[in-house]
N, C-alpha and C. Protein backbone atom coordinates (compact mmCIF):
# COMPACT_ATOMS: atom_id res chain seq x y z
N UNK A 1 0.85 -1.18 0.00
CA UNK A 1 0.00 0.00 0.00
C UNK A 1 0.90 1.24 0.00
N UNK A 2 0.42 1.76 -0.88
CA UNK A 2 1.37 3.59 -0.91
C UNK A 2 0.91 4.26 0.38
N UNK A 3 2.19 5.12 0.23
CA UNK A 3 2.40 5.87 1.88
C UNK A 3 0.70 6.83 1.96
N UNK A 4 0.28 7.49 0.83
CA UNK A 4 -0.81 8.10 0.79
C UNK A 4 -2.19 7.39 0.59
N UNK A 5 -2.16 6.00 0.89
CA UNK A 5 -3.33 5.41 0.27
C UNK A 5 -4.07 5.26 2.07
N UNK A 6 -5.28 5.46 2.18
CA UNK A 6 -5.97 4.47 3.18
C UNK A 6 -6.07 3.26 3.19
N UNK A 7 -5.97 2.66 4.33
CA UNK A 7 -6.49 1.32 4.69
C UNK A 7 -8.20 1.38 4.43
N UNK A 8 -8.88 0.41 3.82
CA UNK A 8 -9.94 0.43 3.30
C UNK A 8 -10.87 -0.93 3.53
N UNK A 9 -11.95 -0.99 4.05
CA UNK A 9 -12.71 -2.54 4.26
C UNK A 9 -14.16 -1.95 3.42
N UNK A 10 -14.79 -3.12 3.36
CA UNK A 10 -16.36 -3.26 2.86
C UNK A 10 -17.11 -4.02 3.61
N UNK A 11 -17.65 -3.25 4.59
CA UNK A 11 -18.25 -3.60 5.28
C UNK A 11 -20.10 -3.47 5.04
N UNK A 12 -20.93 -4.32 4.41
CA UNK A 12 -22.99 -4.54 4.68
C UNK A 12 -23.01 -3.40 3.61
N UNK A 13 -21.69 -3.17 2.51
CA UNK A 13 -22.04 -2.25 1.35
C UNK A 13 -21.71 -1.06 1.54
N UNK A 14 -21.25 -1.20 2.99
CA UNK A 14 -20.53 0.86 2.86
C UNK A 14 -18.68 0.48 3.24
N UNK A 15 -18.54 1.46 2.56
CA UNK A 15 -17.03 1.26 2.48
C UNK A 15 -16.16 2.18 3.56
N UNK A 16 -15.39 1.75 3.83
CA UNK A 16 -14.72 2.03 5.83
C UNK A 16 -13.45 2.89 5.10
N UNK A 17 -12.76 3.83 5.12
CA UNK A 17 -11.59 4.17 4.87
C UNK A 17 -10.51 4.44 6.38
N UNK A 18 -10.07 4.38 6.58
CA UNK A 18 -8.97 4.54 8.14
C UNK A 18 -7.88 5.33 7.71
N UNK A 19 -7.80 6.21 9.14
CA UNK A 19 -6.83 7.21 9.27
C UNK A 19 -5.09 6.40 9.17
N UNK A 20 -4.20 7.29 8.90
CA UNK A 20 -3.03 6.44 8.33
C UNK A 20 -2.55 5.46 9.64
N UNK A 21 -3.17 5.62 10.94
CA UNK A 21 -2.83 4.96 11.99
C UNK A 21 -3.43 3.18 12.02
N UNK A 22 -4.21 3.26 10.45
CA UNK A 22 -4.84 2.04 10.22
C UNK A 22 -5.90 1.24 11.01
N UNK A 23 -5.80 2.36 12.22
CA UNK A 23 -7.51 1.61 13.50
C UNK A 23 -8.34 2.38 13.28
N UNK A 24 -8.80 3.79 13.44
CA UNK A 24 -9.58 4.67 13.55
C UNK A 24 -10.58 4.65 12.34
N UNK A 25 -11.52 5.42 11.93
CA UNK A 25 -12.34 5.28 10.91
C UNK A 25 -11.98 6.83 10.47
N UNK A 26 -11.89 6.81 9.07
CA UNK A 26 -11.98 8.63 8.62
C UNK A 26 -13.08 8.56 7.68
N UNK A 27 -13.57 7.71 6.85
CA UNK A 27 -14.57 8.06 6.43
C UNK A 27 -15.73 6.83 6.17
N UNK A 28 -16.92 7.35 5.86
CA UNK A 28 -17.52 5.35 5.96
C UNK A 28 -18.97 6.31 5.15
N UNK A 29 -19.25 5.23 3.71
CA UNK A 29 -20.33 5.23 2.99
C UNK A 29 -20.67 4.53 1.94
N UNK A 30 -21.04 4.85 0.64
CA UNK A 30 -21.28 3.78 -0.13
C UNK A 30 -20.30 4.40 -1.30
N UNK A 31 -19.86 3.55 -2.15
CA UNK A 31 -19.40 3.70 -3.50
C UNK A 31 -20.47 2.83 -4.41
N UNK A 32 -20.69 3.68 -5.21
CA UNK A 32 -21.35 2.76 -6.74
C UNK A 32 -20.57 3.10 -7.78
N UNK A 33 -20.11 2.74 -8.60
CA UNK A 33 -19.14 2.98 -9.91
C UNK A 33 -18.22 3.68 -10.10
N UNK A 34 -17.52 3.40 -8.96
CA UNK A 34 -16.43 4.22 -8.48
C UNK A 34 -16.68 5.83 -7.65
N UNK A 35 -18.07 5.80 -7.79
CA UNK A 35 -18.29 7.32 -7.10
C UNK A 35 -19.19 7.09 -5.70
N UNK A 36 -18.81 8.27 -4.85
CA UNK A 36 -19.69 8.07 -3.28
C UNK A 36 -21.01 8.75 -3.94
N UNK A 37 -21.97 7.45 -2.85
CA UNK A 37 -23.19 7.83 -3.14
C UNK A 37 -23.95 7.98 -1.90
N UNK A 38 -25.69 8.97 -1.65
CA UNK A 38 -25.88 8.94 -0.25
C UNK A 38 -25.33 9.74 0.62
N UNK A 39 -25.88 8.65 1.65
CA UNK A 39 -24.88 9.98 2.84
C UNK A 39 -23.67 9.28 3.47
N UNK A 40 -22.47 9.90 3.91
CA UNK A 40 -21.86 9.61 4.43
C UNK A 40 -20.82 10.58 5.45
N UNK A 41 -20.42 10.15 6.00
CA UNK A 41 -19.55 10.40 7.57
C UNK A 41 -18.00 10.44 7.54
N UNK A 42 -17.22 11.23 8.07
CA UNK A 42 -15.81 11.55 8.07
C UNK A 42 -15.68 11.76 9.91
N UNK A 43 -14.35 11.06 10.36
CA UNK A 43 -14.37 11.43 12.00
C UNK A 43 -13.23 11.14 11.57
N UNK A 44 -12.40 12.65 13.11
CA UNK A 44 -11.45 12.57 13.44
C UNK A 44 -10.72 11.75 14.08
N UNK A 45 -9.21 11.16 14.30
CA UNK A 45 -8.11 10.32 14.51
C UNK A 45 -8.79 10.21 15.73
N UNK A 46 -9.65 10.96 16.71
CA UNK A 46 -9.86 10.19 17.87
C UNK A 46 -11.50 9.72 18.23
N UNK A 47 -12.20 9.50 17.04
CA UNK A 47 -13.52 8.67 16.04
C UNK A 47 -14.34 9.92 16.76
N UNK A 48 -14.57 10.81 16.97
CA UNK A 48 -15.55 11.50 16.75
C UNK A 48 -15.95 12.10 15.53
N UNK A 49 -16.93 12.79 15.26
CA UNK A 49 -17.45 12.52 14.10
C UNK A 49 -17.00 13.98 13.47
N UNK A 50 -16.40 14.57 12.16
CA UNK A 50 -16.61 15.77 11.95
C UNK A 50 -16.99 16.38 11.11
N UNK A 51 -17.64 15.49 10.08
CA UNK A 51 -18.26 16.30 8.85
C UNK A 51 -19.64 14.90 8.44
N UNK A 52 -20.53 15.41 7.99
CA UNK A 52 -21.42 14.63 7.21
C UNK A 52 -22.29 15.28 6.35
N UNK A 53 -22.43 14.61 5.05
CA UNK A 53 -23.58 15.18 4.16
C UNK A 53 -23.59 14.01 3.01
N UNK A 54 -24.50 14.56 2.18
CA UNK A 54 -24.99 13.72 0.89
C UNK A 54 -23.81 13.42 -0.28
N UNK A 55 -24.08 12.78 -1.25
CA UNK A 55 -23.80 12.94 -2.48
C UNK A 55 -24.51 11.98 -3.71
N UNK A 56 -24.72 12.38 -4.59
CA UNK A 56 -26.03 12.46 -5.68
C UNK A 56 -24.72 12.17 -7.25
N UNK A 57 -23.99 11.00 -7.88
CA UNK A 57 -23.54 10.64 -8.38
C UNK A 57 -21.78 11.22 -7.87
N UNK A 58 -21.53 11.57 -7.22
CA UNK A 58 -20.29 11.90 -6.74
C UNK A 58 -20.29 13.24 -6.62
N UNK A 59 -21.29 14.08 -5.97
CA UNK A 59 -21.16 14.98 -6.09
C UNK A 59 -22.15 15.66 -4.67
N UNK A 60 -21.29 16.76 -4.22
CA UNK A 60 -21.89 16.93 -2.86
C UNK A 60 -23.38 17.31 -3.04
N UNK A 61 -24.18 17.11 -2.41
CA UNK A 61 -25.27 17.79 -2.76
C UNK A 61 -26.49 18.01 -1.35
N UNK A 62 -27.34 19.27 -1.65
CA UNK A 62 -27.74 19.24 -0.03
C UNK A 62 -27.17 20.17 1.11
N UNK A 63 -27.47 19.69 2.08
CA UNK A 63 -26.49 20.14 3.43
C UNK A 63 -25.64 19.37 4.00
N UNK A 64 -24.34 20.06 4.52
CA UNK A 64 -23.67 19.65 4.65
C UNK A 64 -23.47 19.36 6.06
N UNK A 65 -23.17 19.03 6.99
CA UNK A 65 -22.69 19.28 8.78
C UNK A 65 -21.41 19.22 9.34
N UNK A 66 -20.88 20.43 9.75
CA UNK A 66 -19.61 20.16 10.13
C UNK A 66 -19.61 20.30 11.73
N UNK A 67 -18.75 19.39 13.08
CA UNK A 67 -19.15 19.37 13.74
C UNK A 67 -17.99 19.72 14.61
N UNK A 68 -18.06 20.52 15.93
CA UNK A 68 -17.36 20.52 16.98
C UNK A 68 -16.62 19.36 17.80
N UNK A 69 -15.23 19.21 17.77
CA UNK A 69 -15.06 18.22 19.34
C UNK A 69 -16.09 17.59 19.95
N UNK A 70 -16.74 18.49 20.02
CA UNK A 70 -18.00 18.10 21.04
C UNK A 70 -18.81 16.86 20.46
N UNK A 71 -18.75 16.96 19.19
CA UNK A 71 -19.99 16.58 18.60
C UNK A 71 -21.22 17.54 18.05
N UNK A 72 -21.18 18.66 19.02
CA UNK A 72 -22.16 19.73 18.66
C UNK A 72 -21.82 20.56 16.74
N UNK A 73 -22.99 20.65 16.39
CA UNK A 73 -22.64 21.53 15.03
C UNK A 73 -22.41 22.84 15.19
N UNK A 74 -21.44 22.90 14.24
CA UNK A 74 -20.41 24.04 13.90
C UNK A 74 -20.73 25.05 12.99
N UNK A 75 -21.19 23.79 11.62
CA UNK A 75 -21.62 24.69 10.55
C UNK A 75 -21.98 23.88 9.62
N UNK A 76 -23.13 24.81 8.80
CA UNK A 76 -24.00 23.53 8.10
C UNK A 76 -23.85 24.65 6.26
N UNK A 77 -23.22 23.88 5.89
CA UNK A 77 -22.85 23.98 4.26
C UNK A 77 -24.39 24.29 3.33
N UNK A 78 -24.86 24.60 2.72
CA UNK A 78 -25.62 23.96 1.86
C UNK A 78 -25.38 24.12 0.33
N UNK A 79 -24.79 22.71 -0.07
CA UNK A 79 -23.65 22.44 -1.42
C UNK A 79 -24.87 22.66 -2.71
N UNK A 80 -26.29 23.10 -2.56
CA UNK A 80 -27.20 22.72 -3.75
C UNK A 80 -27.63 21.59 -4.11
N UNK A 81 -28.02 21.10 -5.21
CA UNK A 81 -28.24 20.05 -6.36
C UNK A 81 -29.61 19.53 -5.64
N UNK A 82 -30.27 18.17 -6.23
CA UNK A 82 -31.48 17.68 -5.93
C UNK A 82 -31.41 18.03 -4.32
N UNK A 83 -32.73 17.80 -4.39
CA UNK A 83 -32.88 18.44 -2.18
C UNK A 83 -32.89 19.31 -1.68
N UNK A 84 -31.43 20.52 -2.60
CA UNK A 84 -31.39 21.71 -1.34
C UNK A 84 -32.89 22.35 -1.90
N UNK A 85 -32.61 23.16 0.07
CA UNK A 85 -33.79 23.59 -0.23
C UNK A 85 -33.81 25.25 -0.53
């Protein structure tokens, strides 16, 4: 595996990517034809959660959520395309 690649599983159809420390989770959702589809989740090296939103053929779409340490939201994007409102 290249120094820049993630560690990567397929896990019930959503796909797991891991921080370069190879335990943690950095991102987890679906791929269809090579592109993220749906919603999916990004958390920081110590698994809290810090970003989530859609995507509509690989492409952000919607709102976005970006989140505090806390967990609490920070700030909410809204990227357009089908949905936004």
């Amino acid at each position: 595996m290249a120094a820049d690649e993630k560690k990567t599983d397929v896990i019930d159809g959503f796909t797991i990517k891991y921080h370069a420390n190879g335990t943690s989770r950095w991102s987890k959702g679906v791929i269809e034809d090579g592109h993220p589809v749906g919603y999916w989740e990004w958390y920081r090296v110590d698994g809290t959660l810090k970003r989530s939103g859609h995507f509509d053929a690989g492409q952000p779409v919607g709102e976005w959520t970006t989140y505090d340490q806390k967990g609490e939201i920070y700030k909410i994007t809204d990227r357009g395309g089908p949905g936004a409102g």
